[in-house]
N, C-alpha and C. Protein backbone atom coordinates (compact mmCIF):
# COMPACT_ATOMS: atom_id res chain seq x y z
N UNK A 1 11.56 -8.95 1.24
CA UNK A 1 10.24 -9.39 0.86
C UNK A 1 9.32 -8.19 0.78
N UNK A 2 8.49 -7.83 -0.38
CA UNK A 2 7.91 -6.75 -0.87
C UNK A 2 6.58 -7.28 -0.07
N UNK A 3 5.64 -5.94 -0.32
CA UNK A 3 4.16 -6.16 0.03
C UNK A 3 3.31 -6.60 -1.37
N UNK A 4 2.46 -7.69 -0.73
CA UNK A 4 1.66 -8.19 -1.54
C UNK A 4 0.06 -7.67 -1.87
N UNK A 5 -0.13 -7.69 -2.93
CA UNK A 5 -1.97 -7.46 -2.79
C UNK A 5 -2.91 -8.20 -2.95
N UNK A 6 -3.83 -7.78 -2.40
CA UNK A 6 -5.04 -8.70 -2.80
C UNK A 6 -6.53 -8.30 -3.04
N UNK A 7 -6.51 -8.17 -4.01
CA UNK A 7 -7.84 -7.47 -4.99
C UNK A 7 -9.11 -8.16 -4.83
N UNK A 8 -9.73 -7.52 -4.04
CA UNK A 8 -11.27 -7.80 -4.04
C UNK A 8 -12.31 -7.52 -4.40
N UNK A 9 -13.64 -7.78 -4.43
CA UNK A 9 -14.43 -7.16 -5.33
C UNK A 9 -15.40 -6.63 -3.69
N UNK A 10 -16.29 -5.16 -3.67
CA UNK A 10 -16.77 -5.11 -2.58
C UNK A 10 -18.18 -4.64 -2.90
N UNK A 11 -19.44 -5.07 -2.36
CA UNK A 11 -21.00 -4.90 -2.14
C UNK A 11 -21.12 -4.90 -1.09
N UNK A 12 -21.35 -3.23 -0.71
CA UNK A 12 -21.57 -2.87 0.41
C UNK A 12 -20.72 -3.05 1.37
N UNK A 13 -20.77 -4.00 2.72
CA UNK A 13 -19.52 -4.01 3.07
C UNK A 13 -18.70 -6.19 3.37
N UNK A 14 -19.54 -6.75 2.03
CA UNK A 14 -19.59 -7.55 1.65
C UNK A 14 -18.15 -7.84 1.01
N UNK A 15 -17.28 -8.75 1.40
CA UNK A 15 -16.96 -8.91 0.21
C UNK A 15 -16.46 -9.93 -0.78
N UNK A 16 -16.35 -9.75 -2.07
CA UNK A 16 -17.00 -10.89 -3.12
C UNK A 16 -15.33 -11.30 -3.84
N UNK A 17 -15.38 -12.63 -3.67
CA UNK A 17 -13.84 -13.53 -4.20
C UNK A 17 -14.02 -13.99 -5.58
N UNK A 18 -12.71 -14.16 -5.95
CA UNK A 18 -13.02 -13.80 -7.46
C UNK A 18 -13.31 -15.52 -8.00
N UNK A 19 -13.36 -16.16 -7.20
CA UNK A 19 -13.78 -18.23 -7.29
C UNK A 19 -14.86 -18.52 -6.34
N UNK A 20 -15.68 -17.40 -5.68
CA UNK A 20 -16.90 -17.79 -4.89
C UNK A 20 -16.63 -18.75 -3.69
N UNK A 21 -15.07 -18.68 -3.26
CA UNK A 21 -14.75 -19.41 -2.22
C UNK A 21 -14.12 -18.79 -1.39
N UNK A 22 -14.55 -18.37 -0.05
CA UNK A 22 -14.09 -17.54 0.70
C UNK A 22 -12.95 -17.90 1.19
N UNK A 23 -11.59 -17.28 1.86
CA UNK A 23 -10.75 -17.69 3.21
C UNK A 23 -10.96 -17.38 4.19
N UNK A 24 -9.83 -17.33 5.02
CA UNK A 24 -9.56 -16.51 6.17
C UNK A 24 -8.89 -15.39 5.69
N UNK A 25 -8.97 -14.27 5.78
CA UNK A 25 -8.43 -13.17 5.47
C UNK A 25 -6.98 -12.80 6.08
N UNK A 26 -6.39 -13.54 7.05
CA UNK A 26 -5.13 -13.42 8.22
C UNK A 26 -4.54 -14.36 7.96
N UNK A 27 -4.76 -15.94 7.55
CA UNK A 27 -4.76 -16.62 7.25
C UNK A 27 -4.43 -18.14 6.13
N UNK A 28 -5.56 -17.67 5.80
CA UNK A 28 -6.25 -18.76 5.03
C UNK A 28 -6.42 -19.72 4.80
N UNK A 29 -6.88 -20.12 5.88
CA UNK A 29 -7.99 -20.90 6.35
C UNK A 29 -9.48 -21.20 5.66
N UNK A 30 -9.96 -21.76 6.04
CA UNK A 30 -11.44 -22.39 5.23
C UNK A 30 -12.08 -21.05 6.64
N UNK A 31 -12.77 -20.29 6.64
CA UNK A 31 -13.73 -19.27 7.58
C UNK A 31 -14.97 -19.58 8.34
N UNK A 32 -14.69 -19.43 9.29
CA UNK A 32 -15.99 -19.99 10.62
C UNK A 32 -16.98 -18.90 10.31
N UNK A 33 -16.66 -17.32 10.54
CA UNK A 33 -17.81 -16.28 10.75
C UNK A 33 -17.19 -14.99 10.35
N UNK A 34 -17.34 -13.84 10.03
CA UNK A 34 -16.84 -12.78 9.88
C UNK A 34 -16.91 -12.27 10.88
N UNK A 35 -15.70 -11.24 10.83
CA UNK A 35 -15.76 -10.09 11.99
C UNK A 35 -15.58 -8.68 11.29
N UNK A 36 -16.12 -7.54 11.69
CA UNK A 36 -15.76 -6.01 11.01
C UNK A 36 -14.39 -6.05 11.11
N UNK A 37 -13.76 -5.10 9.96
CA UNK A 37 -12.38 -4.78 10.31
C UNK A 37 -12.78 -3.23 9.68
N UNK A 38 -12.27 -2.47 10.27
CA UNK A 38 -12.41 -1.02 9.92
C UNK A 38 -10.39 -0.45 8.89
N UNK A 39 -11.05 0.21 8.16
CA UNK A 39 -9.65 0.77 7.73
C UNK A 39 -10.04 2.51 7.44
N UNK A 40 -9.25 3.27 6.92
CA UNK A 40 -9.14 4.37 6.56
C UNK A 40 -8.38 4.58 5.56
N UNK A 41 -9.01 5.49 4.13
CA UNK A 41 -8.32 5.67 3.41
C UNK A 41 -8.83 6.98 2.77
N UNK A 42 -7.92 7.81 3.17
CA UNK A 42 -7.96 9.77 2.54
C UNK A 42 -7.95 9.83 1.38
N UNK A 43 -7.01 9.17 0.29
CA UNK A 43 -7.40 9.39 -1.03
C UNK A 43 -7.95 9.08 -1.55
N UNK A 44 -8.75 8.16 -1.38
CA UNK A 44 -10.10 7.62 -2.13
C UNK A 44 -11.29 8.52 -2.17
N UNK A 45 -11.51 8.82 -0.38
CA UNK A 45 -11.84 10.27 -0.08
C UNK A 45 -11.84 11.39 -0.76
N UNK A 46 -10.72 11.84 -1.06
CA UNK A 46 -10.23 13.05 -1.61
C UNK A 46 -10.70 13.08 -2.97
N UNK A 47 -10.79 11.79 -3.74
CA UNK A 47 -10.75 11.53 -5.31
C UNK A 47 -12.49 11.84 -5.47
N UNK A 48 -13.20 10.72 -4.20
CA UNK A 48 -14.97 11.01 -4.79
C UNK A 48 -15.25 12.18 -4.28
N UNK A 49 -15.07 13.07 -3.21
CA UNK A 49 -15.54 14.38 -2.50
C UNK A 49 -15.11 15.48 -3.57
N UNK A 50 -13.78 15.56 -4.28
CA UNK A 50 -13.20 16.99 -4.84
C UNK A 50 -14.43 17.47 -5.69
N UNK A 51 -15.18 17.53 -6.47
CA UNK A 51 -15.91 17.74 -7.19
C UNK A 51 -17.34 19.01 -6.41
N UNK A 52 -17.91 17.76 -5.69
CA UNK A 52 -18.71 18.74 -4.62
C UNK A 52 -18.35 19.17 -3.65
N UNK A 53 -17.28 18.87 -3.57
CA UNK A 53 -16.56 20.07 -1.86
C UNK A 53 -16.57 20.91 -2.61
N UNK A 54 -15.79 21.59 -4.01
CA UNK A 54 -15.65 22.64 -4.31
C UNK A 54 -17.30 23.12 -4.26
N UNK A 55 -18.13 22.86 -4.00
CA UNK A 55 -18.73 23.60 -4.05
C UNK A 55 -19.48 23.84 -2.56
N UNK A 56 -19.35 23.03 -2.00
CA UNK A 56 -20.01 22.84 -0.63
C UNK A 56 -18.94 23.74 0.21
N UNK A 57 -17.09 23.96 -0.12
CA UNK A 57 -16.76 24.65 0.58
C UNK A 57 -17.06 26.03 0.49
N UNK A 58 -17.45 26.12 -1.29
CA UNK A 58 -17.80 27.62 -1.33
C UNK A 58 -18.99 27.95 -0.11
N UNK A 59 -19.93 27.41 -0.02
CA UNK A 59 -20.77 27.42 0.97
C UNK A 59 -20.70 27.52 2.54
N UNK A 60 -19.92 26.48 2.75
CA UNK A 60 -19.26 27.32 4.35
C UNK A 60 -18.34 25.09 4.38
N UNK A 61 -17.22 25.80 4.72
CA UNK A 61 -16.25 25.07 4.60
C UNK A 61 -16.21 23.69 5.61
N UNK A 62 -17.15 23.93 6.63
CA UNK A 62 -17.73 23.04 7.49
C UNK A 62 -18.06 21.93 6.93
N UNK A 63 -19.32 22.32 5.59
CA UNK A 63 -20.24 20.91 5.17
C UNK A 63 -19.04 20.14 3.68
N UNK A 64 -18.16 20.97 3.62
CA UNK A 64 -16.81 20.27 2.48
C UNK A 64 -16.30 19.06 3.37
N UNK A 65 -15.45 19.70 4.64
CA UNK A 65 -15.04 18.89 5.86
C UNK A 65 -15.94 17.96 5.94
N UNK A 66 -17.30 17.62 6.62
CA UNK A 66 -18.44 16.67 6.81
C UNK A 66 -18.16 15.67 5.57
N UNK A 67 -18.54 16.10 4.02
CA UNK A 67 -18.33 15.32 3.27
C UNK A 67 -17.74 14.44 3.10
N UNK A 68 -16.01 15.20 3.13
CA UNK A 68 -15.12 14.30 3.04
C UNK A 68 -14.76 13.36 4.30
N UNK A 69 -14.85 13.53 5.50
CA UNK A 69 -15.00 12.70 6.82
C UNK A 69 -15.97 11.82 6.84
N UNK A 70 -17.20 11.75 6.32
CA UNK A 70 -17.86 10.52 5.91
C UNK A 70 -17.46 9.18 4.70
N UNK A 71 -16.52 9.54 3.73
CA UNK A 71 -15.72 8.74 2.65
C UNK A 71 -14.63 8.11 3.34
N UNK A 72 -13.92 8.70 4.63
CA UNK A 72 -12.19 8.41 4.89
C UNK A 72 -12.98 7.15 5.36
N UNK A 73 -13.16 6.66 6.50
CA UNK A 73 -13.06 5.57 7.00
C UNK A 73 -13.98 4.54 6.33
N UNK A 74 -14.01 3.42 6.08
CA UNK A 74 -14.91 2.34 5.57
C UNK A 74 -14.79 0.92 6.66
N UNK A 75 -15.68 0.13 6.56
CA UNK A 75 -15.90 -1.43 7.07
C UNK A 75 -15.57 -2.28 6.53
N UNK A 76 -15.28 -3.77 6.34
CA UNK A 76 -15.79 -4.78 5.79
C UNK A 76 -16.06 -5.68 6.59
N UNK A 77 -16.80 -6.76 6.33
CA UNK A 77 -16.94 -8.22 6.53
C UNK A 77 -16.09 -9.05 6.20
N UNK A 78 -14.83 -8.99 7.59
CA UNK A 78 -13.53 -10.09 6.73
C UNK A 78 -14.36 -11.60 7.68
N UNK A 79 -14.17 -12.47 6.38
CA UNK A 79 -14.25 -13.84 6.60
C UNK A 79 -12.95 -14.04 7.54
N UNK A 80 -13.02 -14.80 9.01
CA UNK A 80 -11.90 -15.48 9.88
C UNK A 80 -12.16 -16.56 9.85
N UNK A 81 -11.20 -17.42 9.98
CA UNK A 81 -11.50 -18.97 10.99
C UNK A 81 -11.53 -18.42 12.31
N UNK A 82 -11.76 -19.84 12.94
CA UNK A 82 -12.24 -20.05 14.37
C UNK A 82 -11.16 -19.18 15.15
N UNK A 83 -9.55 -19.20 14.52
CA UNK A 83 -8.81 -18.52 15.92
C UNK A 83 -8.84 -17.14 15.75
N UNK A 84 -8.47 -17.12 14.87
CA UNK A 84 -8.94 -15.17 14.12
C UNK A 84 -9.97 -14.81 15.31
N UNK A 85 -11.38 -15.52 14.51
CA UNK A 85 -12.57 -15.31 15.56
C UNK A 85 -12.34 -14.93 16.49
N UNK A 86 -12.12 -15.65 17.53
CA UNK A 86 -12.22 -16.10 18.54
C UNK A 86 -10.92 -15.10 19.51
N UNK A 87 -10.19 -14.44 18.38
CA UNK A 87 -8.53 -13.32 18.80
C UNK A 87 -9.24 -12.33 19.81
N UNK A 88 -9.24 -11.80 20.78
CA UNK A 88 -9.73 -10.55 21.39
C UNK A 88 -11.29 -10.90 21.39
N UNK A 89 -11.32 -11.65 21.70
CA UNK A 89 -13.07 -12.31 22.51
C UNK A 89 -13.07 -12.46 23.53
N UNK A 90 -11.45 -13.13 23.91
CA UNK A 90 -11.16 -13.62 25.31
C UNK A 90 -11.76 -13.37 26.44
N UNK A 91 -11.90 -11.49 26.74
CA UNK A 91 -11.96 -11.25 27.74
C UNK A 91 -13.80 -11.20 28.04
N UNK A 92 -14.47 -11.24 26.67
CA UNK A 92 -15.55 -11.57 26.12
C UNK A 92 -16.26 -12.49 27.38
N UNK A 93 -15.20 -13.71 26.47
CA UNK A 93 -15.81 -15.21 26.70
C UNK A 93 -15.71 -15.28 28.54
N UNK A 94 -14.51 -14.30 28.95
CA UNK A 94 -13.81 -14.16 30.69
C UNK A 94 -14.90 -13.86 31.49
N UNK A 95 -15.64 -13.15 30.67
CA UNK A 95 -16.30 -12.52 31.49
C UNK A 95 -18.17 -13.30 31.61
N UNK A 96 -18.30 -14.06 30.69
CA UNK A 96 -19.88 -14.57 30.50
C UNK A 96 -19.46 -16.06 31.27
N UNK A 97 -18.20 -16.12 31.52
CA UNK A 97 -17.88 -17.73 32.70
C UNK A 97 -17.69 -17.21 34.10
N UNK A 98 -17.43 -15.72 34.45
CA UNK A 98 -17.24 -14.83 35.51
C UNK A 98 -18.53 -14.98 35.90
N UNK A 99 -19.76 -14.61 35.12
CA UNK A 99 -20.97 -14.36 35.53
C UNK A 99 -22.07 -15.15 35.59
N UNK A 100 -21.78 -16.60 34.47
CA UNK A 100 -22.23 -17.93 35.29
C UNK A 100 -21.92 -18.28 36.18
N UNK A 101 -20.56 -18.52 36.34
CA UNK A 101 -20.30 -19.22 38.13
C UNK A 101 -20.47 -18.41 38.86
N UNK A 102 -20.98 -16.54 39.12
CA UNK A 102 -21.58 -16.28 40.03
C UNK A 102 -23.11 -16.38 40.26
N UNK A 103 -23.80 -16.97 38.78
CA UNK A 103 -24.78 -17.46 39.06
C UNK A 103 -25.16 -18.02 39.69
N UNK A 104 -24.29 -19.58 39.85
CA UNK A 104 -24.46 -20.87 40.10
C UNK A 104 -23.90 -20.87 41.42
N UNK A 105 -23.02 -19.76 41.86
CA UNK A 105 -22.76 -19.65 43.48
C UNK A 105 -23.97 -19.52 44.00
N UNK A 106 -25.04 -17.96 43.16
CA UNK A 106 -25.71 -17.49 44.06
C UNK A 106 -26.81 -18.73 44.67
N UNK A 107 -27.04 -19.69 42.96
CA UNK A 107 -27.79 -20.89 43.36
C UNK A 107 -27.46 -21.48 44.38
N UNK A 108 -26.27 -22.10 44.43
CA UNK A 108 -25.87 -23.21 45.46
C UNK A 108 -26.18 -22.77 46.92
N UNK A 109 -25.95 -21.24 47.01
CA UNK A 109 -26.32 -20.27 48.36
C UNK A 109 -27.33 -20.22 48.98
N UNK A 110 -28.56 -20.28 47.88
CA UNK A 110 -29.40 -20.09 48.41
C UNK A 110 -30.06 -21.72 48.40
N UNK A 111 -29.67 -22.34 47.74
CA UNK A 111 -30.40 -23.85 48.17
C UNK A 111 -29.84 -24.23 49.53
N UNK A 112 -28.37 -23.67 49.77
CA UNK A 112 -28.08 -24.26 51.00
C UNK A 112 -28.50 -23.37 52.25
N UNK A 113 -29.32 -22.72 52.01
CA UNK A 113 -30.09 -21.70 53.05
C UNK A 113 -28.98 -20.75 53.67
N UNK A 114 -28.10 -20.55 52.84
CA UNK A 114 -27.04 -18.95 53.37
C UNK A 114 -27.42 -18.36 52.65
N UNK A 115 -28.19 -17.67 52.08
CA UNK A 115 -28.82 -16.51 51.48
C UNK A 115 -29.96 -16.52 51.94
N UNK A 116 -30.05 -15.34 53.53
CA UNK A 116 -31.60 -14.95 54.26
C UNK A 116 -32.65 -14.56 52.98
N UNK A 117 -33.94 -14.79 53.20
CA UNK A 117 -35.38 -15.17 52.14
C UNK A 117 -35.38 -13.44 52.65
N UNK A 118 -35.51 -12.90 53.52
CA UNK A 118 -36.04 -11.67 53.96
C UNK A 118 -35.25 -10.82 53.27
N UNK A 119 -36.25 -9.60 53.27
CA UNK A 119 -35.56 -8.30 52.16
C UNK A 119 -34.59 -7.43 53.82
N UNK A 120 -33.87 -6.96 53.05
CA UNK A 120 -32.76 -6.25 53.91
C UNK A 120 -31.58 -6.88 54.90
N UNK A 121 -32.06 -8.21 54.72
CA UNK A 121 -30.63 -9.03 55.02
C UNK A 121 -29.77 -8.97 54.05
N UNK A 122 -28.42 -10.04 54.32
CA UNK A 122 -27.59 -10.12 53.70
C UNK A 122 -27.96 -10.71 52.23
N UNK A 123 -28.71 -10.89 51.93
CA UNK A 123 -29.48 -11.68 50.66
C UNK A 123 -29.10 -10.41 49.46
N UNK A 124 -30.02 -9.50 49.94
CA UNK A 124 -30.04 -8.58 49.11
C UNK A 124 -28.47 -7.94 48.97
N UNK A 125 -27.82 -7.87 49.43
CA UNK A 125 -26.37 -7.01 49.57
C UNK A 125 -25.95 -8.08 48.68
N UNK A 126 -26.02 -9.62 48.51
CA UNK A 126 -25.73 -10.42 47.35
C UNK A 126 -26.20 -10.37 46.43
N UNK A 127 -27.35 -9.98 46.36
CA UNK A 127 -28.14 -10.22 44.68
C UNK A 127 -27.58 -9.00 44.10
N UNK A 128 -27.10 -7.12 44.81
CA UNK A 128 -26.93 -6.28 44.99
C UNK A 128 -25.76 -6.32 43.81
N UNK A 129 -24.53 -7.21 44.65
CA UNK A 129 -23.15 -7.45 44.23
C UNK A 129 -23.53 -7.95 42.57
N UNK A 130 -24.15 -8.74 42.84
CA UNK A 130 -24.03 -9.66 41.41
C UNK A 130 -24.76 -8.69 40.27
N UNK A 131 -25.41 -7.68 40.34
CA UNK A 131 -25.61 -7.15 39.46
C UNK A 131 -24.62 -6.16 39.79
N UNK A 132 -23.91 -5.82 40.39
CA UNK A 132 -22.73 -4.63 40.50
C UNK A 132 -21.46 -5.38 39.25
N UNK A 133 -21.65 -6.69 40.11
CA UNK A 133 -20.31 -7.45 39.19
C UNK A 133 -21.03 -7.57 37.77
N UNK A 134 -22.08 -7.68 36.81
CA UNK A 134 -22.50 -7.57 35.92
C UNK A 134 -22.08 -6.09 34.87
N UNK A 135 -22.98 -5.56 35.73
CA UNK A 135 -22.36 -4.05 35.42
C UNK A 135 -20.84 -3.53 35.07
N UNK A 136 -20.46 -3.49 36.41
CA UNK A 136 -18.74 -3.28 36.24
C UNK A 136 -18.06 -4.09 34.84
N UNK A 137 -18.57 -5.09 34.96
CA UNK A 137 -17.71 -6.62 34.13
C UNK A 137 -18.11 -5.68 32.59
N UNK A 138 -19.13 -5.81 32.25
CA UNK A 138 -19.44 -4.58 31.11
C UNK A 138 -18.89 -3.87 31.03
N UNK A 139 -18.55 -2.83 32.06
CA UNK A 139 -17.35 -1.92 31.50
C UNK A 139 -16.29 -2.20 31.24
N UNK A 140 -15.60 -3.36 31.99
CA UNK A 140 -14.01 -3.58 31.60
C UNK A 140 -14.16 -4.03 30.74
N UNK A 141 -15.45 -5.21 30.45
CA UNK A 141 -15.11 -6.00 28.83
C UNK A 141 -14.93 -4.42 27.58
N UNK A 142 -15.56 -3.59 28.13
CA UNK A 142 -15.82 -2.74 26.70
C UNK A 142 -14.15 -1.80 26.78
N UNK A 143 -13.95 -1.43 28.03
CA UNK A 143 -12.88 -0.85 28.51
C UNK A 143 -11.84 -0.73 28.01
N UNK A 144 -11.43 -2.02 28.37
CA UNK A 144 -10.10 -3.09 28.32
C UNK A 144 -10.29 -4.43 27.11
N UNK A 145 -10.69 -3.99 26.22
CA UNK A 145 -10.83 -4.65 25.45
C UNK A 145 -9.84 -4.59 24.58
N UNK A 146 -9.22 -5.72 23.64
CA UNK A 146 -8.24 -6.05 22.61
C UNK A 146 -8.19 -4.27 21.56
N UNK A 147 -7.79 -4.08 21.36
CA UNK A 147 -7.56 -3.09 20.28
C UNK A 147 -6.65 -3.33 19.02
N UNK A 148 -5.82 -4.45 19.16
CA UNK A 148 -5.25 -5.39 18.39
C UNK A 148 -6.06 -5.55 17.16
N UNK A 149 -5.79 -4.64 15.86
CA UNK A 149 -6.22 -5.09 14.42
C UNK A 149 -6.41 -6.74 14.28
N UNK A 150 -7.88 -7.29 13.49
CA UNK A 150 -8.09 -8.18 13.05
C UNK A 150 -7.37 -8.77 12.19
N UNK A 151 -6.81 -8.20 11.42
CA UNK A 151 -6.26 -8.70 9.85
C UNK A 151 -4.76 -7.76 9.60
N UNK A 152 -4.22 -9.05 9.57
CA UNK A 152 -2.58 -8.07 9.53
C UNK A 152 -2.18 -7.47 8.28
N UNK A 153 -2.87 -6.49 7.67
CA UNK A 153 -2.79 -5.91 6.63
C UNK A 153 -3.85 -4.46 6.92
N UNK A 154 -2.99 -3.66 5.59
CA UNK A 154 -3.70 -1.92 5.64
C UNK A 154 -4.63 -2.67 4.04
N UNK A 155 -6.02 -1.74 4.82
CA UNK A 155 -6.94 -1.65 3.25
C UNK A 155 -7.04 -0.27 2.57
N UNK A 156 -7.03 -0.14 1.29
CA UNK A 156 -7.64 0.97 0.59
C UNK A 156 -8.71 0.37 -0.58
N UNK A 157 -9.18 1.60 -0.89
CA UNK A 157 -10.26 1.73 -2.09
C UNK A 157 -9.65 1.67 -3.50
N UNK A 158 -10.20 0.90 -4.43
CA UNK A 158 -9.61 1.38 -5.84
C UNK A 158 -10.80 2.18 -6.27
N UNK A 159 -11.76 1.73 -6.00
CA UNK A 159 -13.24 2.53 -6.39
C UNK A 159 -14.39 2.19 -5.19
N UNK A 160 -15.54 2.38 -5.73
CA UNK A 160 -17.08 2.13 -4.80
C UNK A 160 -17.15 0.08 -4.56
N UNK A 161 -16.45 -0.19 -5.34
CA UNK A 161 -16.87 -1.73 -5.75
C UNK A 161 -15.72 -2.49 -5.86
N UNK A 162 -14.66 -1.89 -5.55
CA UNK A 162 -13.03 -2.39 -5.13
C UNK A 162 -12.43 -2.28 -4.40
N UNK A 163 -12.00 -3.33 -3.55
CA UNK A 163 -11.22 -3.17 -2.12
C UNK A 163 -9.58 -3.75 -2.20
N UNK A 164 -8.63 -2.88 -1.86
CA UNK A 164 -7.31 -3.62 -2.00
C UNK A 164 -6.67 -3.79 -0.15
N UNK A 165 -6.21 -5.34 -0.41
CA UNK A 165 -5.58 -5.09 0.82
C UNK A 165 -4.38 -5.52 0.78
N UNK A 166 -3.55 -5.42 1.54
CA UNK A 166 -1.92 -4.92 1.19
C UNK A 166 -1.41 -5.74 2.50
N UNK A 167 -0.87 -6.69 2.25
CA UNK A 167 0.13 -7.38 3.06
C UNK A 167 1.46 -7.01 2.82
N UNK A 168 2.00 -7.10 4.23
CA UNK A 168 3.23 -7.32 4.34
C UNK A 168 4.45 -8.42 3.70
N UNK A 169 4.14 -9.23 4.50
CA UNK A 169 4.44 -10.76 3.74
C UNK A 169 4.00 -11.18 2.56
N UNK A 170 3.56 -12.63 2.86
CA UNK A 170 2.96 -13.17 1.57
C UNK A 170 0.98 -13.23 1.85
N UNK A 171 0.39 -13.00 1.31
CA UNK A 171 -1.20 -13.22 1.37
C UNK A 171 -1.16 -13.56 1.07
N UNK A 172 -2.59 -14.23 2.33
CA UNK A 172 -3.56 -15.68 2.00
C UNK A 172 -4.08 -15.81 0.86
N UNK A 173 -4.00 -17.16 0.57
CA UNK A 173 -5.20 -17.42 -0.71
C UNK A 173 -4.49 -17.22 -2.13
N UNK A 174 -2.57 -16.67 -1.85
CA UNK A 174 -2.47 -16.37 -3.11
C UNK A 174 -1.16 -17.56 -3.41
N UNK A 175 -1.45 -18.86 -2.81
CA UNK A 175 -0.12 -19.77 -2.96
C UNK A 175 -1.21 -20.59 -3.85
C-alpha cells in the first residue's frame, strides 16, 4: 500500500477544502475544534530563500542562514474530532481535576474547622502546599506532556497557498 495525498488549499495557517466541508484530518470525522500541527519542510525553504540568500550570504552568511530558518518550519489549523482533540490533553484535563479536588478538600477543611483561622499555623503550610501543588502540576503538565504528532501524516509546501499532506495508508476524506 503506497502513500496517499491530500491537496489543500492554505490562508495563512488556515486551511481551505476544496467542497467547504471540513474533516478530521486523522480521521475523518465531522471536526469538533482545531489543534496546531507543526511540520517542516527544507525544500520549499530552499526554493523561496535561493534568490535573496545569494545575496544576503554575500553579506555575511549569518542573515542567508536566518532567512532560510524562518521558511523550514510552518503551522496549520488541522480540523480534529472530539478524540483527536481531546489525544494528549489527558494529562491537561489530570491535572485541572488534581486541582479542583484540592480545592474542595481545602473547602471541606476549613468548614470543618481543621484548618487554624490564625496566620502561622498549620493553615498556612496548607494554603502554602496548594499553591506548591499548582505550580509543580504546571510544570509536569508542560514537562511531561504528549509529544505524540497530531495527525498521522508528514506535510510539505507546494507553494505560499498550497499544503500537501502525505499519508501512509489511505486518507481521510478521500473514500
Amino acid at each position: 500500500m503506497g502513500s496517499r495525498e491530500l491537496r489543500l488549499g492554505l490562508l495563512g495557517r488556515t486551511l481551505l477544502f476544496p467542497d467547504e466541508r471540513p474533516f478530521c484530518l486523522a480521521c475523518g470525522r465531522r471536526p469538533l475544534a482545531t489543534r496546531i500541527a507543526s511540520f517542516t519542510d527544507v525544500e520549499f525553504a530552499d526554493r523561496e530563500t535561493s534568490g535573496v540568500n545569494t545575496l544576503l550570504n554575500f553579506v555575511h552568511p549569518v542573515l542567508g542562514w536566518a532567512n532560510r530558518e524562518r521558511m523550514v518550519s510552518f503551522k496549520i489549523d488541522a480540523p480534529v474530532c472530539w478524540i483527536h482533540f481531546l489525544r494528549g490533553r489527558v494529562v491537561d484535563l489530570a491535572m485541572i481535576a488534581l486541582f479542583v479536588l484540592a480545592l474542595v478538600l481545602l473547602l471541606v477543611l476549613s468548614i470543618q474547622g481543621v484548618i487554624p483561622r490564625r496566620p502561622g499555623e498549620l493553615g498556612a503550610a496548607l494554603k502554602a502546599g496548594l499553591v506548591a501543588f499548582l505550580i509543580l502540576g504546571a510544570w509536569f503538565a508542560y514537562r511531561f506532556r504528549s509529544k505524540r504528532a497530531i495527525l498521522p501524516c508528514q506535510g510539505r509546501r507546494e507553494s505560499r497557498d498550497r499544503v500537501v499532506l502525505l499519508y501512509e495508508g489511505e486518507a481521510p476524506g478521500t473514500k
